[in-house]
C-alpha atoms as a PDB file:
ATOM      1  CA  UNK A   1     -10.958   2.400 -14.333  1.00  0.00           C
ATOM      2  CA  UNK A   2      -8.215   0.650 -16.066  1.00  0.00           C
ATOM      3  CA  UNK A   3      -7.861  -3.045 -15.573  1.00  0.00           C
ATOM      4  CA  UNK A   4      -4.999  -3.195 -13.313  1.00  0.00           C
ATOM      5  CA  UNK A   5      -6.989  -0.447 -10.662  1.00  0.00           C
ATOM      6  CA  UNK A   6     -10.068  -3.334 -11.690  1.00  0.00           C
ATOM      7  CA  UNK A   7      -7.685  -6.071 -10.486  1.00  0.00           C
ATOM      8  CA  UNK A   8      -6.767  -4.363  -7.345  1.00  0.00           C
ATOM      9  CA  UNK A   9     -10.702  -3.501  -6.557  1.00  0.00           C
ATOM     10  CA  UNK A  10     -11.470  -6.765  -7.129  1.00  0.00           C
ATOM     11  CA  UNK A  11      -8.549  -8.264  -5.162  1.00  0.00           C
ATOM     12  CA  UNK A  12      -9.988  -5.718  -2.154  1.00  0.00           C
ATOM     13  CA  UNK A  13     -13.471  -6.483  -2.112  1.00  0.00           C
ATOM     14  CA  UNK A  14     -12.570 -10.036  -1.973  1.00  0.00           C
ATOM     15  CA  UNK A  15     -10.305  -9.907   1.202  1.00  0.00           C
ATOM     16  CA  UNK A  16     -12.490  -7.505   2.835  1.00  0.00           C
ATOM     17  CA  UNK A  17     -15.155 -10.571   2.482  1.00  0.00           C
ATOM     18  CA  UNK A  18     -12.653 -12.967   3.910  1.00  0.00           C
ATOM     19  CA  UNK A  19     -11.738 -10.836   6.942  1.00  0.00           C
ATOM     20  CA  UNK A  20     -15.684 -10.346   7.465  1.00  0.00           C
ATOM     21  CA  UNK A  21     -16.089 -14.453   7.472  1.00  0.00           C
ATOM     22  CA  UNK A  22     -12.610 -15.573   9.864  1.00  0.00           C
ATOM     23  CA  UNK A  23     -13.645 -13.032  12.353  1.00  0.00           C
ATOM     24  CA  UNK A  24     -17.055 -12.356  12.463  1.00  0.00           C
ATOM     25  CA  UNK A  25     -16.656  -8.683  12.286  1.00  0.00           C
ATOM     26  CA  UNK A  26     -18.821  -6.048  10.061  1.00  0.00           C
ATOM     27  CA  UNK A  27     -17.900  -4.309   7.129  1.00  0.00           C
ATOM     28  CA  UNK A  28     -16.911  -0.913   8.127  1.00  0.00           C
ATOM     29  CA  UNK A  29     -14.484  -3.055  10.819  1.00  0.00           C
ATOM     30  CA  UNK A  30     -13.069  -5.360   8.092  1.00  0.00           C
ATOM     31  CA  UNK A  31     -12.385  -2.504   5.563  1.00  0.00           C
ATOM     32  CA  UNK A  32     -10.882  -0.235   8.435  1.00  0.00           C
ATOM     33  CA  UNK A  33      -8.444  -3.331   9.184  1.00  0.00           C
ATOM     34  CA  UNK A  34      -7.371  -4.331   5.443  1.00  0.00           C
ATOM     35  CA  UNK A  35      -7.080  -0.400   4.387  1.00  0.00           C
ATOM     36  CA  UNK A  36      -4.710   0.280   7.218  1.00  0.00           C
ATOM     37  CA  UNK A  37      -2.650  -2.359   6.371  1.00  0.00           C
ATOM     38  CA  UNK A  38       1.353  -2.511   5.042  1.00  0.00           C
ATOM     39  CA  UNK A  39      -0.234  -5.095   2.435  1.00  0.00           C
ATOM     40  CA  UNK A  40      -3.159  -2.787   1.260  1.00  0.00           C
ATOM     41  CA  UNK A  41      -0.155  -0.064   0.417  1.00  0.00           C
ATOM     42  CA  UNK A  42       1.419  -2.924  -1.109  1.00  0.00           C
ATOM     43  CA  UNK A  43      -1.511  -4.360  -2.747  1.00  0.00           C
ATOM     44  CA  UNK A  44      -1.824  -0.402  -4.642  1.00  0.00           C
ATOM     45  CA  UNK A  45       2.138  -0.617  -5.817  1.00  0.00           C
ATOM     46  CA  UNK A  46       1.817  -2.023  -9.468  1.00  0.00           C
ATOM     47  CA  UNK A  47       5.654  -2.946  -9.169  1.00  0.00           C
ATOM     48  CA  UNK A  48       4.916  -5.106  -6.781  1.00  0.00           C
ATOM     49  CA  UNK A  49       2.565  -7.723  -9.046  1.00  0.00           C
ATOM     50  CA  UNK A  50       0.119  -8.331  -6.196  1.00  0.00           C
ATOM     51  CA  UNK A  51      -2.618  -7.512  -8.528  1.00  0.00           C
ATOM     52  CA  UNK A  52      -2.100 -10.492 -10.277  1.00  0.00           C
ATOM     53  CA  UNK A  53      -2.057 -12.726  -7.537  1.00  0.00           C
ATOM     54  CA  UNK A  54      -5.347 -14.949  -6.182  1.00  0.00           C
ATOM     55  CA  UNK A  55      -6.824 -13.167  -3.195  1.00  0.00           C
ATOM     56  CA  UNK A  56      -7.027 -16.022  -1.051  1.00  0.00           C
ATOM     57  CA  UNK A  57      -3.311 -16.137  -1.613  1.00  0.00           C
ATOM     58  CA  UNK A  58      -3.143 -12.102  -0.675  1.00  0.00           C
ATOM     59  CA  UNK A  59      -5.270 -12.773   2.340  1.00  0.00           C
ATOM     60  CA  UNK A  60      -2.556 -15.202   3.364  1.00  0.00           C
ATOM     61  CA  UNK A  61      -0.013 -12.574   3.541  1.00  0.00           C
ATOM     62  CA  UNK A  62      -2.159 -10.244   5.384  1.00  0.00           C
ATOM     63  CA  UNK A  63      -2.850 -12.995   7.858  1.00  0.00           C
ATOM     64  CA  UNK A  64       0.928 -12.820   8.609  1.00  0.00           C
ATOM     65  CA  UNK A  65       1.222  -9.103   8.873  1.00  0.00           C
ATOM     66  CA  UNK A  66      -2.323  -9.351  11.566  1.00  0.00           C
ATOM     67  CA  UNK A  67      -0.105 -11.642  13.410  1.00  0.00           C
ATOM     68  CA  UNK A  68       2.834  -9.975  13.949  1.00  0.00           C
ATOM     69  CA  UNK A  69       4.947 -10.618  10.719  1.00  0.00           C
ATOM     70  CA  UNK A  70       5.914  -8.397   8.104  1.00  0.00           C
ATOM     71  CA  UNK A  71       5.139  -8.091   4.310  1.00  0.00           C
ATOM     72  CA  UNK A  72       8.515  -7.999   2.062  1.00  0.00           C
ATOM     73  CA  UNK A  73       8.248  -7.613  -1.809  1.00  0.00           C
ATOM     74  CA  UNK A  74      11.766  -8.699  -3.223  1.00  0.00           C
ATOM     75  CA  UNK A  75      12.069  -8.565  -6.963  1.00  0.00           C
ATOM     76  CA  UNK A  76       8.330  -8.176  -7.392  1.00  0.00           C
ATOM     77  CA  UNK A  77       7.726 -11.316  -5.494  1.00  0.00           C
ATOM     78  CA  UNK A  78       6.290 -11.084  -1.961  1.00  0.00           C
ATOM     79  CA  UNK A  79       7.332 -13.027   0.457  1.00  0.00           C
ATOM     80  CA  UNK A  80       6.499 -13.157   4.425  1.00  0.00           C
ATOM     81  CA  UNK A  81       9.011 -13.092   6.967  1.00  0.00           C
ATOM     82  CA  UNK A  82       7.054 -13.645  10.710  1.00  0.00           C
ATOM     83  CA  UNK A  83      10.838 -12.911  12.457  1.00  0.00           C
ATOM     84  CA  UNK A  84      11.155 -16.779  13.218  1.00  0.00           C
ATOM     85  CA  UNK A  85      14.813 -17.581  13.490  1.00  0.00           C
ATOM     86  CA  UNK A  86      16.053 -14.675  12.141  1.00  0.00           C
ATOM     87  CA  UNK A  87      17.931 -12.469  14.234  1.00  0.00           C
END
C-alpha cells in the first residue's frame, strides 16, 4: 500500500465511523452508504487532493451530497454546491 492509497484508507475508515455515530446505523449500513457515494469516487481520484484533506472536513462534503447537494472538484479544490440560488 503506498501512502496516498494509506491516506485514502484512513480518510474511509474514519468517515465510515462518523456516519456510524450521526445516525446510529451499523457498519455494513454506514460502509454501504459512504462506498456508494459521488464523494467516495471522488475521495479515490488522486487529482482531486481529497486525500490530503481532514476527514471531518470530507464528512462535511458528504453530508451535502446525503442531503441533496452535489460534490464539484474545480482545480483540485472541492467545493459543494446544494443548488441554492443557482438556477
Amino acid at each position: 500500500m503506498n501512502k496516498v492509497e494509506a491516506l485514502i484508507e484512513t480518510i474511509t475508515q474514519e468517515i465510515v465511523s462518523f456516519i456510524m455515530e450521526d445516525n446510529d446505523i451499523e457498519i455494513d449500513a454506514a460502509m454501504n452508504l459512504f462506498y456508494n457515494s459521488v464523494l467516495f469516487e471522488k475521495l479515490h481520484d488522486p487529482e482531486t487532493g481529497l486525500y490530503l484533506e481532514g476527514s471531518a472536513y470530507v464528512y462535511e462534503f458528504l453530508k451535502d451530497e446525503l442531503t441533496g447537494g452535489k460534490v464539484l472538484v474545480h482545480s483540485g479544490k472541492p467545493s459543494a454546491d446544494c443548488g441554492k440560488g443557482t438556477q
